[in-house]
Protein backbone atom coordinates (compact mmCIF):
# COMPACT_ATOMS: atom_id res chain seq x y z
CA UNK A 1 16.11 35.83 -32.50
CA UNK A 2 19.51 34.68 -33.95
CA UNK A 3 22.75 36.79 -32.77
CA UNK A 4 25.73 36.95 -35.04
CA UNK A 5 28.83 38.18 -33.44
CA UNK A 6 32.86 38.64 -33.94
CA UNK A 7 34.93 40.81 -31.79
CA UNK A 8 36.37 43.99 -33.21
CA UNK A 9 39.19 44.03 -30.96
CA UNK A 10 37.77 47.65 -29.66
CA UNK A 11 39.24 47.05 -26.37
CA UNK A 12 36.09 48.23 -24.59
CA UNK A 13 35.32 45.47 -22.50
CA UNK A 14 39.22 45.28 -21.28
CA UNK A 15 38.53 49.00 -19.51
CA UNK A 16 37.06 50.22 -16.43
CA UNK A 17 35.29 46.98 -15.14
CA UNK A 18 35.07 44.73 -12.21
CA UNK A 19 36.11 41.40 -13.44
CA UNK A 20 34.41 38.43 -11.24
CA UNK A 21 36.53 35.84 -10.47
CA UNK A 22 36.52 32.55 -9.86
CA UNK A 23 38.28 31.31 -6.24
CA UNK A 24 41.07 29.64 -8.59
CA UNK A 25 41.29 32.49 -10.64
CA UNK A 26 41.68 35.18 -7.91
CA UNK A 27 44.28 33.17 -6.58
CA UNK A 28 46.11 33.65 -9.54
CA UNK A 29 45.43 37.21 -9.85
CA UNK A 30 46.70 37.65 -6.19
CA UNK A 31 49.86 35.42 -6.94
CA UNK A 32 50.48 37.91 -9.22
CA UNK A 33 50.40 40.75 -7.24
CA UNK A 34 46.59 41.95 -8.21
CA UNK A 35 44.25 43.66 -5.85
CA UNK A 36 40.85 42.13 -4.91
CA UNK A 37 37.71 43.23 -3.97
CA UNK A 38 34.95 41.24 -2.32
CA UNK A 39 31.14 42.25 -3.29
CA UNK A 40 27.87 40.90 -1.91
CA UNK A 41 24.34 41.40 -2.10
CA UNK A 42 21.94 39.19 0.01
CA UNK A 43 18.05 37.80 -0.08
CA UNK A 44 15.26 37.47 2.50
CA UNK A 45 14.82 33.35 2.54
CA UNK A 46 12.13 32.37 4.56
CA UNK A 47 11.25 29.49 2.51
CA UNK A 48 12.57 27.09 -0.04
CA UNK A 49 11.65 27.82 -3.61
CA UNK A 50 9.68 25.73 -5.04
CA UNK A 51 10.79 22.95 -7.70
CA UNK A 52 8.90 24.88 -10.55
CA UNK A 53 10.41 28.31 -9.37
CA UNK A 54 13.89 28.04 -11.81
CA UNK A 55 15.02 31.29 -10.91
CA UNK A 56 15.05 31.16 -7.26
CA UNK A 57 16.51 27.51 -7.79
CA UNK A 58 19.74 29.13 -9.52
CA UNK A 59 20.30 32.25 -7.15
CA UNK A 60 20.14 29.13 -4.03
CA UNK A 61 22.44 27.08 -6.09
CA UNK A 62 24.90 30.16 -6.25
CA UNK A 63 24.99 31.60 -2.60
CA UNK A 64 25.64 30.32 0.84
CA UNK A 65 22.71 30.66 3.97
CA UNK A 66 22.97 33.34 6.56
CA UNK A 67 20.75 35.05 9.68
CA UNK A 68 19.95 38.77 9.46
CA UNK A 69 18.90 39.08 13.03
CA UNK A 70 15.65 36.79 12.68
CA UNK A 71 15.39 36.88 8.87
CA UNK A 72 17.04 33.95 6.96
CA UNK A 73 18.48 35.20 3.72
CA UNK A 74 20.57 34.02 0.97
CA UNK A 75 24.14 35.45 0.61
CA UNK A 76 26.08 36.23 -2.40
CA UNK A 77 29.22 36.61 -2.94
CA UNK A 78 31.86 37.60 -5.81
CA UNK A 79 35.26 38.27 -5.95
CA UNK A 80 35.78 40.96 -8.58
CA UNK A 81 39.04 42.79 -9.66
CA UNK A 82 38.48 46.50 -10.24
CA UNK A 83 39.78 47.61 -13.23
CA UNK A 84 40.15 51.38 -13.88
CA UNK A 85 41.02 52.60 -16.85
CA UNK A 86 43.06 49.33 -19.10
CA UNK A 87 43.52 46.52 -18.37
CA UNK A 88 46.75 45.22 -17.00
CA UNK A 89 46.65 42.54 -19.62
CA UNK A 90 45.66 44.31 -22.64
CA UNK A 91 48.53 45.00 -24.90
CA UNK A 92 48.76 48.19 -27.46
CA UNK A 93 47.75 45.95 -30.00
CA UNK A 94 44.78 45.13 -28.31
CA UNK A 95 45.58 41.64 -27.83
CA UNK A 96 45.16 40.17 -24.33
CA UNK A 97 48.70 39.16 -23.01
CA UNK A 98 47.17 36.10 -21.28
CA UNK A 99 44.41 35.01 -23.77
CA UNK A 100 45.22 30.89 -23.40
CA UNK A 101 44.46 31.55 -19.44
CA UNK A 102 42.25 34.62 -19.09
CA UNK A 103 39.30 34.63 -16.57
CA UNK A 104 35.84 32.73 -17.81
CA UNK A 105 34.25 35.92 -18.02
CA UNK A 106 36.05 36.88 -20.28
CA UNK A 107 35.79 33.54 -22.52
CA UNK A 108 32.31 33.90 -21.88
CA UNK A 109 31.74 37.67 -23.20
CA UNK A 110 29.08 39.08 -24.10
CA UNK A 111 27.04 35.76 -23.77
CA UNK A 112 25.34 35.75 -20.54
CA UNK A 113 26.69 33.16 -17.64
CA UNK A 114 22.36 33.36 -15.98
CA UNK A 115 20.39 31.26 -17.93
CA UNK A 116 17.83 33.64 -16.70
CA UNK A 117 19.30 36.81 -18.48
CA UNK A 118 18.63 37.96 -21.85
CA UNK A 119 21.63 38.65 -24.31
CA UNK A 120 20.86 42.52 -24.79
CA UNK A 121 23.17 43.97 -27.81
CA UNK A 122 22.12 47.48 -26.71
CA UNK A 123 23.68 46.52 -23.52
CA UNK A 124 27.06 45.78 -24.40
CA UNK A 125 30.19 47.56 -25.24
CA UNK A 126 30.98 45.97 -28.33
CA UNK A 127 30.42 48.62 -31.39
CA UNK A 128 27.52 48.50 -33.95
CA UNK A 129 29.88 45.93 -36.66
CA UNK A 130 30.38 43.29 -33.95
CA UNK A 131 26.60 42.45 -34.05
CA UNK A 132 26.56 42.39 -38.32
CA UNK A 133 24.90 39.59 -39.91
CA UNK A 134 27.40 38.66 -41.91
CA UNK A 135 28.87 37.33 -38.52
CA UNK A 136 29.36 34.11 -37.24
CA UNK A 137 26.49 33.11 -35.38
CA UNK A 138 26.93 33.60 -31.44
CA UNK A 139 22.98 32.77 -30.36
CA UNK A 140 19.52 31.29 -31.43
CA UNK A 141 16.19 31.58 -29.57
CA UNK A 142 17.25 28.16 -28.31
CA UNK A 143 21.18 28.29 -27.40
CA UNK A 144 24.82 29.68 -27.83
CA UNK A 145 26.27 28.16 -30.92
CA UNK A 146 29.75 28.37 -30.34
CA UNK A 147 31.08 24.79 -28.42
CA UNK A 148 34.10 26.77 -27.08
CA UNK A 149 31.30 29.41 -25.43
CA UNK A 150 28.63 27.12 -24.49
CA UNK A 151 31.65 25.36 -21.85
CA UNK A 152 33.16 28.04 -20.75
CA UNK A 153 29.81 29.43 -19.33
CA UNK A 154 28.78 25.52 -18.33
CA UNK A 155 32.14 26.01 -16.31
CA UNK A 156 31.36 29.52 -15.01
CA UNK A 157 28.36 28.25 -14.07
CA UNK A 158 29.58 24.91 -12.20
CA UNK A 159 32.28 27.40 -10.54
CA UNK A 160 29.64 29.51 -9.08
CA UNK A 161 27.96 27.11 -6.82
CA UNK A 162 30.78 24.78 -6.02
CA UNK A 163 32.77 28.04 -4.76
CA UNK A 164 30.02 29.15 -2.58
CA UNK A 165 30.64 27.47 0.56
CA UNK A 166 34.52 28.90 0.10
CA UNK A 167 33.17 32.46 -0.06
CA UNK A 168 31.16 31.98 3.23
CA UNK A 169 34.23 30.47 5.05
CA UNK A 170 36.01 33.52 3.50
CA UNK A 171 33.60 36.22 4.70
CA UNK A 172 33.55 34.81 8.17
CA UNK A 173 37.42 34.88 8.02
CA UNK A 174 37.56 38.07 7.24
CA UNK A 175 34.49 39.19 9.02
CA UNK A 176 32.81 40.69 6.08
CA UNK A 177 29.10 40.67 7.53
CA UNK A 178 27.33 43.36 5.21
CA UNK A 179 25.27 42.93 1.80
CA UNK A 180 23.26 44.87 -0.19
CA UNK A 181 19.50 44.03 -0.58
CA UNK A 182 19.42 41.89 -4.07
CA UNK A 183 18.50 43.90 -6.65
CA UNK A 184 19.49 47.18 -5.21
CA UNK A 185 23.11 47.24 -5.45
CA UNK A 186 26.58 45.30 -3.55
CA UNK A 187 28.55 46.33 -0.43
CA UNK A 188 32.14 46.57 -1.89
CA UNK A 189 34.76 45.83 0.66
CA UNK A 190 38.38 45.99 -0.25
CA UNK A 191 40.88 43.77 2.55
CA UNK A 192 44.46 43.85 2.59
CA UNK A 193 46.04 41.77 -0.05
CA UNK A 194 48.15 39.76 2.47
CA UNK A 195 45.17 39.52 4.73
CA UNK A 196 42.51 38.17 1.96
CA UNK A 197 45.34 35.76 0.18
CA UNK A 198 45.93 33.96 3.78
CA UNK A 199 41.58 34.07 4.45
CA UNK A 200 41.33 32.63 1.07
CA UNK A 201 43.90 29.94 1.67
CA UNK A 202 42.49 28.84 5.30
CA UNK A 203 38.99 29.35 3.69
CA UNK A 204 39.64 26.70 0.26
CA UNK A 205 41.79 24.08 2.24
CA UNK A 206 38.93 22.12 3.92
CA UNK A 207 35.42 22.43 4.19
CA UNK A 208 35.91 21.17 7.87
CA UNK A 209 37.38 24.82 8.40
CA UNK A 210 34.52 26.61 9.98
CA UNK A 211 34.40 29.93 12.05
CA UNK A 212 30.76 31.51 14.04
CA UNK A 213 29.11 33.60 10.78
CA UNK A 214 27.77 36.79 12.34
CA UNK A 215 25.08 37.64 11.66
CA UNK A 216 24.57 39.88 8.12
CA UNK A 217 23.70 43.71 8.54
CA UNK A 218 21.70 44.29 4.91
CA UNK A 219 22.34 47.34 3.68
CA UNK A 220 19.83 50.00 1.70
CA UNK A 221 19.60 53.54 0.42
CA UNK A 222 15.68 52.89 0.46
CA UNK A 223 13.34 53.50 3.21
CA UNK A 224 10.94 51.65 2.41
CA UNK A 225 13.32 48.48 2.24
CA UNK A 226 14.59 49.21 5.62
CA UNK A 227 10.97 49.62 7.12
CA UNK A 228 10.03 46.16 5.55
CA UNK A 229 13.15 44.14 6.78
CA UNK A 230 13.26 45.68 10.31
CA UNK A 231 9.40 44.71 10.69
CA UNK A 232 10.75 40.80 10.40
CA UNK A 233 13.50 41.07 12.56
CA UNK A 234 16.38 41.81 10.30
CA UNK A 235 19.36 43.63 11.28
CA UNK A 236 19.71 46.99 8.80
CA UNK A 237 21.26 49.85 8.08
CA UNK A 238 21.75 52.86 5.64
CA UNK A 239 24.69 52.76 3.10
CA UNK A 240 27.69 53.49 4.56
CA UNK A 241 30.09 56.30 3.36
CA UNK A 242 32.39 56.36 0.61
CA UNK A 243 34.66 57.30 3.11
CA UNK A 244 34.40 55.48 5.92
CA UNK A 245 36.58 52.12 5.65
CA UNK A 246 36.21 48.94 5.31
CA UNK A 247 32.65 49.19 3.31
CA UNK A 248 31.48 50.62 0.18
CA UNK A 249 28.12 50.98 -1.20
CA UNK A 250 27.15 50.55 -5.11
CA UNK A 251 23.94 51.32 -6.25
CA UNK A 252 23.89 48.81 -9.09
CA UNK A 253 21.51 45.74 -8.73
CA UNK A 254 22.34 42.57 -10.26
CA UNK A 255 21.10 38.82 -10.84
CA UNK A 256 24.25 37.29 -11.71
């Protein structure tokens, strides 16, 4: 089905999110004295997809190898800024202060960056006249139209698996050792700014930098999840409080 699309300038999508970044992007969002947040979510892996099996071949591309006790899994990462309410960028004439250099995600909106992920109108914020016909054309059943689009997710993409073994250098520097069960929902931890800008700098300088990864505690609200991981070996646990610092739970699953 063909997908026409131009942005209303609503605003909508510059409110109340959490932005993924890329590892040169949240650099520049620290450097400019941003707050950063470090999600995960995690996958048993006892064995390697097969070539067929497209899907599991993205999600490997995209995260970094781990232990849960006995259990391989696959770990993902993100670092996401958490917007409430507007965005620090988004001025009162809803134009984005640094549109030339704002995040891919942004470029990319609301195409998807998975190949494996439906473009959903219903499940965007862009109002009822952004999806008109009388639109430029933003999708067929084949591909995104737009050149500009199609490389800035190509890009998004390529920056998701070549910044993977960064984020597992950066977890282990900053011993962040807890993800969500895929499809459930993240752990949300929030480190000190000064603390994650120097983990992130040790952690992109060299891939020869290297610390022990502990080994990952996966976290869910379900029962029955916990019963099946613990009966291979994995190391689990319930979701932690709201309260209780470092960790956060959010019950929101993904497949980024």
């Amino acid at each position: 089905m063909d997908i026409h699309f131009a942005c209303t300038q609503c605003g909508k999508c510059c409110q109340n999110l959490r932005l993924p970044l890329t590892i040169d992007e949240a650099k520049s969002w620290l450097d400019a004295g941003h707050d950063l947040q470090l999600l995960s979510e995690a996958s048993p892996w006892s064995v390697e997809p097969e070539a067929d099996d497209l899907p599991a071949l993205h999600k490997r591309r995209h995260s970094f190898s781990g232990m849960s006790g006995l259990l391989p899994v696959r770990v993902t990462a993100y670092l996401s800024a958490n917007i409430g309410g507007r965005c620090t960028h988004l001025q009162s004439d809803m134009n984005c202060s640094i549109y030339d250099r704002r995040p891919l995600v942004c470029r990319v909106y609301p195409a998807e960056i998975n190949p494996f992920r439906r473009l959903e109108t219903k499940d965007k914020l862009c109002p009822p006249e952004a999806w008109e016909p009388r639109n430029p054309l933003l999708q067929t059943a084949a591909s995104l139209v737009p050149a500009n689009v199609r490389a800035a997710v190509l890009r998004a993409r390529e920056a998701n698996v070549a910044d993977a073994p960064a984020k597992q250098r950066l977890s282990a520097a900053l011993g962040f050792d807890r993800a969500a069960v895929f499809g459930e929902g993240f752990v949300l931890y929030s480190p000190d700014r000064q603390a994650l800008t120097a983990a992130l700098s040790w952690a992109t300088a060299s891939a020869e930098n290297q610390l022990d990864i502990r080994s990952w505690q996966l976290v869910s609200p379900r029962q029955t999840t916990l019963d099946a991981l613990a009966s291979t070996s994995a190391l689990v646990e319930q979701p932690p409080n709201v309260t209780a610092a470092p960790y956060e739970y959010l019950g929101t699953g993904s497949d980024t």
